[in-house]
C-alpha atoms as a PDB file:
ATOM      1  CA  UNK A   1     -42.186   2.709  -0.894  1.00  0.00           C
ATOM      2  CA  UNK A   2     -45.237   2.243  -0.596  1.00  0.00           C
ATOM      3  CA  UNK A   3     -48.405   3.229  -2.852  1.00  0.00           C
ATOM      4  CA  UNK A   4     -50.119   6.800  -2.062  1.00  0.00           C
ATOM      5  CA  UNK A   5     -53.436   5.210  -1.953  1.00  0.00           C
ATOM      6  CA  UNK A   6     -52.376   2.439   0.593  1.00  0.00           C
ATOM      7  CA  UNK A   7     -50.712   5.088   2.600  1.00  0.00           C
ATOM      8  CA  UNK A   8     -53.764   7.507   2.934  1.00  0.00           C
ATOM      9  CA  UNK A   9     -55.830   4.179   3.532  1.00  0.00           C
ATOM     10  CA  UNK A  10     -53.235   3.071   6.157  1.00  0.00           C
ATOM     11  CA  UNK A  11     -53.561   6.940   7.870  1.00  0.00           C
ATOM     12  CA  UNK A  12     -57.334   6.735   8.155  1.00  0.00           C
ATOM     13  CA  UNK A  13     -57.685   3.500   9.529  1.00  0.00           C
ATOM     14  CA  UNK A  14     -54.735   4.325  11.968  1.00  0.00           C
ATOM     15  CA  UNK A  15     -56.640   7.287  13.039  1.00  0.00           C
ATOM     16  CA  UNK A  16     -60.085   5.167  13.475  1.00  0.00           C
ATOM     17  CA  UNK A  17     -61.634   6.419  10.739  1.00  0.00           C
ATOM     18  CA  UNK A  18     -63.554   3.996   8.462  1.00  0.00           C
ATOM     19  CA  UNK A  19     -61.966   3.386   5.150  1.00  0.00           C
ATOM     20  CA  UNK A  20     -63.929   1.930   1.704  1.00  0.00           C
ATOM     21  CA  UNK A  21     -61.661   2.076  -1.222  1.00  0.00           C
ATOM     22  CA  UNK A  22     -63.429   0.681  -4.480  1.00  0.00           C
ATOM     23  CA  UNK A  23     -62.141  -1.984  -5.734  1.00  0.00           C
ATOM     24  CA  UNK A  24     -62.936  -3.327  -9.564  1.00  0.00           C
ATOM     25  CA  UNK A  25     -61.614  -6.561  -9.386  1.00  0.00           C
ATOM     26  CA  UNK A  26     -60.884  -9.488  -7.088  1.00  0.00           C
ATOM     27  CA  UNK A  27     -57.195  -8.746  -7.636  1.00  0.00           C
ATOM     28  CA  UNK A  28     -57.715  -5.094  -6.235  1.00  0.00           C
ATOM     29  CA  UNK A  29     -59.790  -5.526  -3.325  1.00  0.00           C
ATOM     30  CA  UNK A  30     -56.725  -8.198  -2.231  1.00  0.00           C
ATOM     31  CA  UNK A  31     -54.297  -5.259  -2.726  1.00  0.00           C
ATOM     32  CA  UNK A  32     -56.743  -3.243  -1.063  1.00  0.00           C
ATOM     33  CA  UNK A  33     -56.092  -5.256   1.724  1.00  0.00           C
ATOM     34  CA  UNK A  34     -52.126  -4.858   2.060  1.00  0.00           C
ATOM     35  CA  UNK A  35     -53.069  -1.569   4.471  1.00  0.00           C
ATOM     36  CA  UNK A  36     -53.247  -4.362   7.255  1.00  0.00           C
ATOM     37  CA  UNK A  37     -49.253  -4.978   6.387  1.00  0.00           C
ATOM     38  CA  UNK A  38     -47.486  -2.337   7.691  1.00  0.00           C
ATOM     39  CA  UNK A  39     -48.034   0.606  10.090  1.00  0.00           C
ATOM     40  CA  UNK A  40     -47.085   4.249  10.154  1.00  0.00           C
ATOM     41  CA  UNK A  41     -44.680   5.535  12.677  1.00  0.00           C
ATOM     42  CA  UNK A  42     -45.612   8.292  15.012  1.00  0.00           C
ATOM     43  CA  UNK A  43     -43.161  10.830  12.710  1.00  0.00           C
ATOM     44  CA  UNK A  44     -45.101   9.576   9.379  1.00  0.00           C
ATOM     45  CA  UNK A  45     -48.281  10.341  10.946  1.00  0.00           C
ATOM     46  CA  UNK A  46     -47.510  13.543  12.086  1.00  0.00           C
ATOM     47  CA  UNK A  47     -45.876  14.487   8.564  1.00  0.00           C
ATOM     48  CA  UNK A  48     -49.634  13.425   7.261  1.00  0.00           C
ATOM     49  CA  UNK A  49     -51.712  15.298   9.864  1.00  0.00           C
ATOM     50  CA  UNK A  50     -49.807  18.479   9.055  1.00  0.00           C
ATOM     51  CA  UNK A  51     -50.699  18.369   5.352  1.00  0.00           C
ATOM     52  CA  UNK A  52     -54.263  19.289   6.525  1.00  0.00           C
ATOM     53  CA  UNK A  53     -53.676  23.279   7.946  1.00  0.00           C
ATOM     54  CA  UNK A  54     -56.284  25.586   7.960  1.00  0.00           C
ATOM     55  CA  UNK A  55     -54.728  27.464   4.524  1.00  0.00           C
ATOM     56  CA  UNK A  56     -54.761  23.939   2.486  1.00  0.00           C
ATOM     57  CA  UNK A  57     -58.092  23.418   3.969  1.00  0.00           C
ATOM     58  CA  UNK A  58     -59.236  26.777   2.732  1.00  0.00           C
ATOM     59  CA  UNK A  59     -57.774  26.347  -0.490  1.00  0.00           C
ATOM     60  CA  UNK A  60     -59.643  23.050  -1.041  1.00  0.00           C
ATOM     61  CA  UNK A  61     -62.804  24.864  -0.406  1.00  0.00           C
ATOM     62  CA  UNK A  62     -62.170  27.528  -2.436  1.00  0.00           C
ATOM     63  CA  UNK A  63     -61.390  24.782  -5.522  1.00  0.00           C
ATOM     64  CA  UNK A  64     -64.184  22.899  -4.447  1.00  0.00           C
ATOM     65  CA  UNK A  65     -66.764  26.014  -4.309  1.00  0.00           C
ATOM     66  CA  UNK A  66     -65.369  27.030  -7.387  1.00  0.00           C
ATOM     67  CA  UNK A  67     -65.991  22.860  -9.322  1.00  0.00           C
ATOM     68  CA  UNK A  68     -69.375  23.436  -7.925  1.00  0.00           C
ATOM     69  CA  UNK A  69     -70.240  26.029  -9.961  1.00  0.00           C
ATOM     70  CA  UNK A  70     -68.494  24.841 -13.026  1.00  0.00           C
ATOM     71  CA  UNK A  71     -70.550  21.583 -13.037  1.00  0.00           C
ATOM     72  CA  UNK A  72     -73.660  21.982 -11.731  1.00  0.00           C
ATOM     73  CA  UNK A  73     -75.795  22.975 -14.556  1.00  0.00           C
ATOM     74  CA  UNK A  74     -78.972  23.867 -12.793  1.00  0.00           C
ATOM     75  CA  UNK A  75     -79.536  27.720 -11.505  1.00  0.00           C
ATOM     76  CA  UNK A  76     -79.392  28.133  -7.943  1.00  0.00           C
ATOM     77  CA  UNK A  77     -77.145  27.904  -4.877  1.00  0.00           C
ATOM     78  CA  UNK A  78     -75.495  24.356  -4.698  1.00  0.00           C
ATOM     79  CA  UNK A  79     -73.929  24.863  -1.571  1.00  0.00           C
ATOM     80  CA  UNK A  80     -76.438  26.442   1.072  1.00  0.00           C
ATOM     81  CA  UNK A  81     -74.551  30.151   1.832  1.00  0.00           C
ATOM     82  CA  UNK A  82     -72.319  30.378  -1.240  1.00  0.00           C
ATOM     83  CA  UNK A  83     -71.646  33.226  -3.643  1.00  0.00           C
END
């Protein structure tokens, strides 16, 4: 097995998307690099591509929304539209 963090690194850079993980220490950012070691099948990626449906996405905004308010201590409308 593989790390979850390497994994979802691995999935964005297999989909073309750029990928920045921070990295504390000369010893991380060379474990950052293991992504380049190993691919994802065509059945893995699919598995990971159908974590993201409309209801999770909807949930996330709902949590996210919902953080938002929690801790932003200023009055006002952090996200343009909301409540």
């Amino acid at each position: 097995g593989r790390a979850p963090e390497k994994v979802l690194g691995r999935f964005l850079v297999q989909q073309g998307i750029s990928h920045l993980p921070k990295a504390s220490s000369r010893e991380r950012l060379e474990e950052n690099r293991d992504i380049f070691a190993f691919e994802l099948s065509g059945s893995q990626m699919a598995k990971l591509s159908g974590l993201t449906t409309p209801h999770a996405l909807a949930d996330f905004g709902a949590l996210y929304e919902k953080c938002i308010w929690r801790d932003t201590p200023q009055e006002g409308s952090p996200v343009p539209g909301s409540r």
